[in-house]
N, C-alpha and C. Protein backbone atom coordinates (compact mmCIF):
# COMPACT_ATOMS: atom_id res chain seq x y z
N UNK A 1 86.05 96.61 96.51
CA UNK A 1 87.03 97.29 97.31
C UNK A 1 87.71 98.33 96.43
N UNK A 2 87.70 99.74 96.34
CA UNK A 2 88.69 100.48 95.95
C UNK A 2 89.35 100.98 96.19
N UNK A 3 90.17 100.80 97.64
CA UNK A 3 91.29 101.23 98.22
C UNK A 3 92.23 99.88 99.18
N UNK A 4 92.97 99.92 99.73
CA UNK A 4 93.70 98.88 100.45
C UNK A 4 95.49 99.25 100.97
N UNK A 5 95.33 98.54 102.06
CA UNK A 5 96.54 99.01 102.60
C UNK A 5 97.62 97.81 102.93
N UNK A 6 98.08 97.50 103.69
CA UNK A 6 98.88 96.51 104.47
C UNK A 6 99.20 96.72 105.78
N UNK A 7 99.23 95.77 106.49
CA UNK A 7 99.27 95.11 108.55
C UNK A 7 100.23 96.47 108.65
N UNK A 8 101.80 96.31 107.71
CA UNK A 8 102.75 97.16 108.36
C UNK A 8 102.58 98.18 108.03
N UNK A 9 102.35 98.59 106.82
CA UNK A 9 102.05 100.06 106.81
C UNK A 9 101.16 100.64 108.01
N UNK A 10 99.68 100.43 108.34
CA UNK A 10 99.09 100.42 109.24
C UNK A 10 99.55 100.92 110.44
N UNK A 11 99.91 99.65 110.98
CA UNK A 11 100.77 99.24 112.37
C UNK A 11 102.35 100.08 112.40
N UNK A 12 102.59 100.64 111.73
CA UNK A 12 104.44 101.61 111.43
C UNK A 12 103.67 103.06 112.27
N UNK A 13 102.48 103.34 111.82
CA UNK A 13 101.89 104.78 112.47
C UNK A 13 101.03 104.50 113.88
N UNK A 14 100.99 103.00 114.18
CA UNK A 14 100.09 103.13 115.92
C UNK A 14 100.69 103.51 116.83
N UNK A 15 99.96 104.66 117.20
CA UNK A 15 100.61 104.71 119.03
C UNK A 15 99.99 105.16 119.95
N UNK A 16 100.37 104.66 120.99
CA UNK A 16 99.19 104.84 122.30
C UNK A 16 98.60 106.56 122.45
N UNK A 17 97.53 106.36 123.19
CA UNK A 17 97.33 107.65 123.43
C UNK A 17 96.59 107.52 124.70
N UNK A 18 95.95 108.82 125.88
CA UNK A 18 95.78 108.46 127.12
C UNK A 18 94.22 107.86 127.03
N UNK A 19 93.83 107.73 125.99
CA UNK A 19 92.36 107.33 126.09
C UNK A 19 92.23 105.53 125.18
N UNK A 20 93.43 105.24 124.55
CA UNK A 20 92.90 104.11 123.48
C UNK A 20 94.83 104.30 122.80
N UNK A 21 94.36 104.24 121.35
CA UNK A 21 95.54 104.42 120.60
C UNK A 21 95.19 105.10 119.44
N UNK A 22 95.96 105.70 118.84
CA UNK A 22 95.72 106.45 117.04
C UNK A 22 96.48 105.85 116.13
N UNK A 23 96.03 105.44 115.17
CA UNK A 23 96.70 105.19 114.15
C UNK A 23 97.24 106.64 113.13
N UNK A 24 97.97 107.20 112.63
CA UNK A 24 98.26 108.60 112.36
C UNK A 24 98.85 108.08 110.68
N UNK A 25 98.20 108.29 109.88
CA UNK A 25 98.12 108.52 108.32
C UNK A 25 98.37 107.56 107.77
N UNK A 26 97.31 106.44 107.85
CA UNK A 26 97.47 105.49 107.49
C UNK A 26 97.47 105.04 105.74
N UNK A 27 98.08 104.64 104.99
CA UNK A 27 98.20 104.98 103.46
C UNK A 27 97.35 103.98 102.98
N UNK A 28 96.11 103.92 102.06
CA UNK A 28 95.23 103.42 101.22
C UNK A 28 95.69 103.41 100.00
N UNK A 29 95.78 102.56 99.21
CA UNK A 29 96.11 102.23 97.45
C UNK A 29 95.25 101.76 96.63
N UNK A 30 94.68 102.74 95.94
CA UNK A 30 93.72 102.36 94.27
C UNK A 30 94.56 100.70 94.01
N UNK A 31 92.72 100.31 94.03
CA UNK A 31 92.97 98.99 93.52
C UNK A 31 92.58 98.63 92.40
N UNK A 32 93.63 97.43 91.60
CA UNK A 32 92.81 97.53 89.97
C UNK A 32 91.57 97.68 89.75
N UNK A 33 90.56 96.90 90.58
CA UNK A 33 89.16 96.64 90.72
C UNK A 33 88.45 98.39 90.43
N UNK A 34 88.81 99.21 91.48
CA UNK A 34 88.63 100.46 91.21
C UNK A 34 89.54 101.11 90.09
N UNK A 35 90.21 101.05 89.48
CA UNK A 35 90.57 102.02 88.44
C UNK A 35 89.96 101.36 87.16
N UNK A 36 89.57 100.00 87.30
CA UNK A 36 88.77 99.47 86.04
C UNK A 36 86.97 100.06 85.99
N UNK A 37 86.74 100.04 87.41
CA UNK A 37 85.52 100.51 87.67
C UNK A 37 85.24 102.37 87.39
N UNK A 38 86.76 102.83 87.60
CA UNK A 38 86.00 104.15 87.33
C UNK A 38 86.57 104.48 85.72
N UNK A 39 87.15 103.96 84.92
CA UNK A 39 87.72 104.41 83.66
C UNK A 39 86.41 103.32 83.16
N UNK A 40 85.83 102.17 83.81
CA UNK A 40 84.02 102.33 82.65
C UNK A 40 83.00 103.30 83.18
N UNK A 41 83.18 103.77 84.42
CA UNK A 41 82.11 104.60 84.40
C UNK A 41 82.28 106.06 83.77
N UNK A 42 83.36 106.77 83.90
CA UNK A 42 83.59 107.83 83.06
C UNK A 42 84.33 108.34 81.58
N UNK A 43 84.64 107.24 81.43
CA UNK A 43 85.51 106.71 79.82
C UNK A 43 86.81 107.55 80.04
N UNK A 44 87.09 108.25 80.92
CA UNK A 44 88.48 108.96 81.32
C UNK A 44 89.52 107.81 81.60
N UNK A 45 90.70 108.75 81.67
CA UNK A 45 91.85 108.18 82.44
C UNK A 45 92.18 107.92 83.90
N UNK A 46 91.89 106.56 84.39
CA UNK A 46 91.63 106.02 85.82
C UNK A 46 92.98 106.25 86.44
N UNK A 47 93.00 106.65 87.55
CA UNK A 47 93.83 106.76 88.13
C UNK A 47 95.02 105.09 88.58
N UNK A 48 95.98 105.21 88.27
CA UNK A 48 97.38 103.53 88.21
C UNK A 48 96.87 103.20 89.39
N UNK A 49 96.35 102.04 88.94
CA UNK A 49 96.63 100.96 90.37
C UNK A 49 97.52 100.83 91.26
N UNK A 50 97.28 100.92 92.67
CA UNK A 50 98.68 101.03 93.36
C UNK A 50 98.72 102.09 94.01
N UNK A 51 98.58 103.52 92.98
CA UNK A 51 98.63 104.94 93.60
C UNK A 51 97.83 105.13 94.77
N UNK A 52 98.49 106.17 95.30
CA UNK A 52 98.04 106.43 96.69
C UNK A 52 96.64 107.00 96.72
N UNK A 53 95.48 106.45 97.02
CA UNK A 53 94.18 107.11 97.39
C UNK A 53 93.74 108.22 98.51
N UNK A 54 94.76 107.93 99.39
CA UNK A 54 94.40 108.67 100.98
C UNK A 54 94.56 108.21 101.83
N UNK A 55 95.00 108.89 103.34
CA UNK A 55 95.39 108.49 104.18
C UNK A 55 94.28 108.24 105.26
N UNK A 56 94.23 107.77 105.82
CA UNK A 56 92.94 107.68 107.21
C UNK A 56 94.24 107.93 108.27
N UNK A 57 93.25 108.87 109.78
CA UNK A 57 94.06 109.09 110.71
C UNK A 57 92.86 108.77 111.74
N UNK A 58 92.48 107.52 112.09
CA UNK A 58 91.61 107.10 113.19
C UNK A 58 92.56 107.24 115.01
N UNK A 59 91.28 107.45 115.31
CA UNK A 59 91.44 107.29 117.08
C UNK A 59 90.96 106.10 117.64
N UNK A 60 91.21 105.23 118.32
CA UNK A 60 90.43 104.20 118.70
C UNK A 60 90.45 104.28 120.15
N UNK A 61 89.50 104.94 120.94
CA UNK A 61 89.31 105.35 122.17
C UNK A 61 88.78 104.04 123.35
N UNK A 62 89.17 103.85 124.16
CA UNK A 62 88.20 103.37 125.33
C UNK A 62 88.00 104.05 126.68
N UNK A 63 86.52 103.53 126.75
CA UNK A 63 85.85 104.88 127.81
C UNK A 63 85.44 103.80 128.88
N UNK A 64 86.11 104.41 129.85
CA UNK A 64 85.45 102.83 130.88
C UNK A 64 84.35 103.15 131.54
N UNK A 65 83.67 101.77 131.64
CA UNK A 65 82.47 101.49 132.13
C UNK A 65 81.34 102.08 131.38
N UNK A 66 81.74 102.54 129.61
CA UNK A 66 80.91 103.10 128.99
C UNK A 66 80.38 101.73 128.19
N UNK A 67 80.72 101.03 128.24
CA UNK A 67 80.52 99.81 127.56
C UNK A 67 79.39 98.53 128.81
N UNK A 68 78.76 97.59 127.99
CA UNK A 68 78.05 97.34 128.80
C UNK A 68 78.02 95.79 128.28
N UNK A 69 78.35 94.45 129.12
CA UNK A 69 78.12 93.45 128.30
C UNK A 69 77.06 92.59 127.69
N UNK A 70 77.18 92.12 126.93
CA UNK A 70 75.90 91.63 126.08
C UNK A 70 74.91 90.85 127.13
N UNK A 71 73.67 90.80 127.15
CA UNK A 71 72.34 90.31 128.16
C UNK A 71 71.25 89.49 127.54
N UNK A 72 71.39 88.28 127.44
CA UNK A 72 69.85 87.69 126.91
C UNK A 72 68.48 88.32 126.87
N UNK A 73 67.99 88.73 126.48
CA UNK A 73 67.02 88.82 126.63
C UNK A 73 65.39 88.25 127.12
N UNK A 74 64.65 89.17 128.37
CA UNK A 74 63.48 88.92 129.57
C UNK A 74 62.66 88.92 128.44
N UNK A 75 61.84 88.09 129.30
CA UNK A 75 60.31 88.23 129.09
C UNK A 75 59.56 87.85 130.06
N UNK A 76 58.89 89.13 130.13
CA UNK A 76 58.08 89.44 131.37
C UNK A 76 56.54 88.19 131.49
């Protein structure tokens, strides 16, 4: 894992929208795992654990009747 967030951080930016909901800049944090992983792969100075990696701004849409429910499968 080299990034990670938390429920509230997350959930502080959801809000509906007319199709689903958006989550709007959701904050990701360098995890030790990754700053140990990239200060052995490049012998540089890894960026502090913790620090902010990037934000994600997802849409989570639903389209009705675009969805179809799961079907056992025939044999003819």
């Amino acid at each position: 894992m080299i990034a990670e967030s938390t429920y509230v951080e997350v959930m502080a930016g959801a809000r509906p929208s007319p199709t689903g909901f958006r989550i709007k800049k959701a904050p990701f944090y360098v995890t030790q795992e990754a700053a140990g992983l990239f200060s052995a792969a490049t012998g540089a100075t890894a960026p502090r654990a913790g620090s902010l990696f990037g934000t994600l701004t997802p849409n989570f849409d639903y389209v009705p009747g675009a969805a179809t429910p799961p079907s056992f499968p025939t044999f003819p």
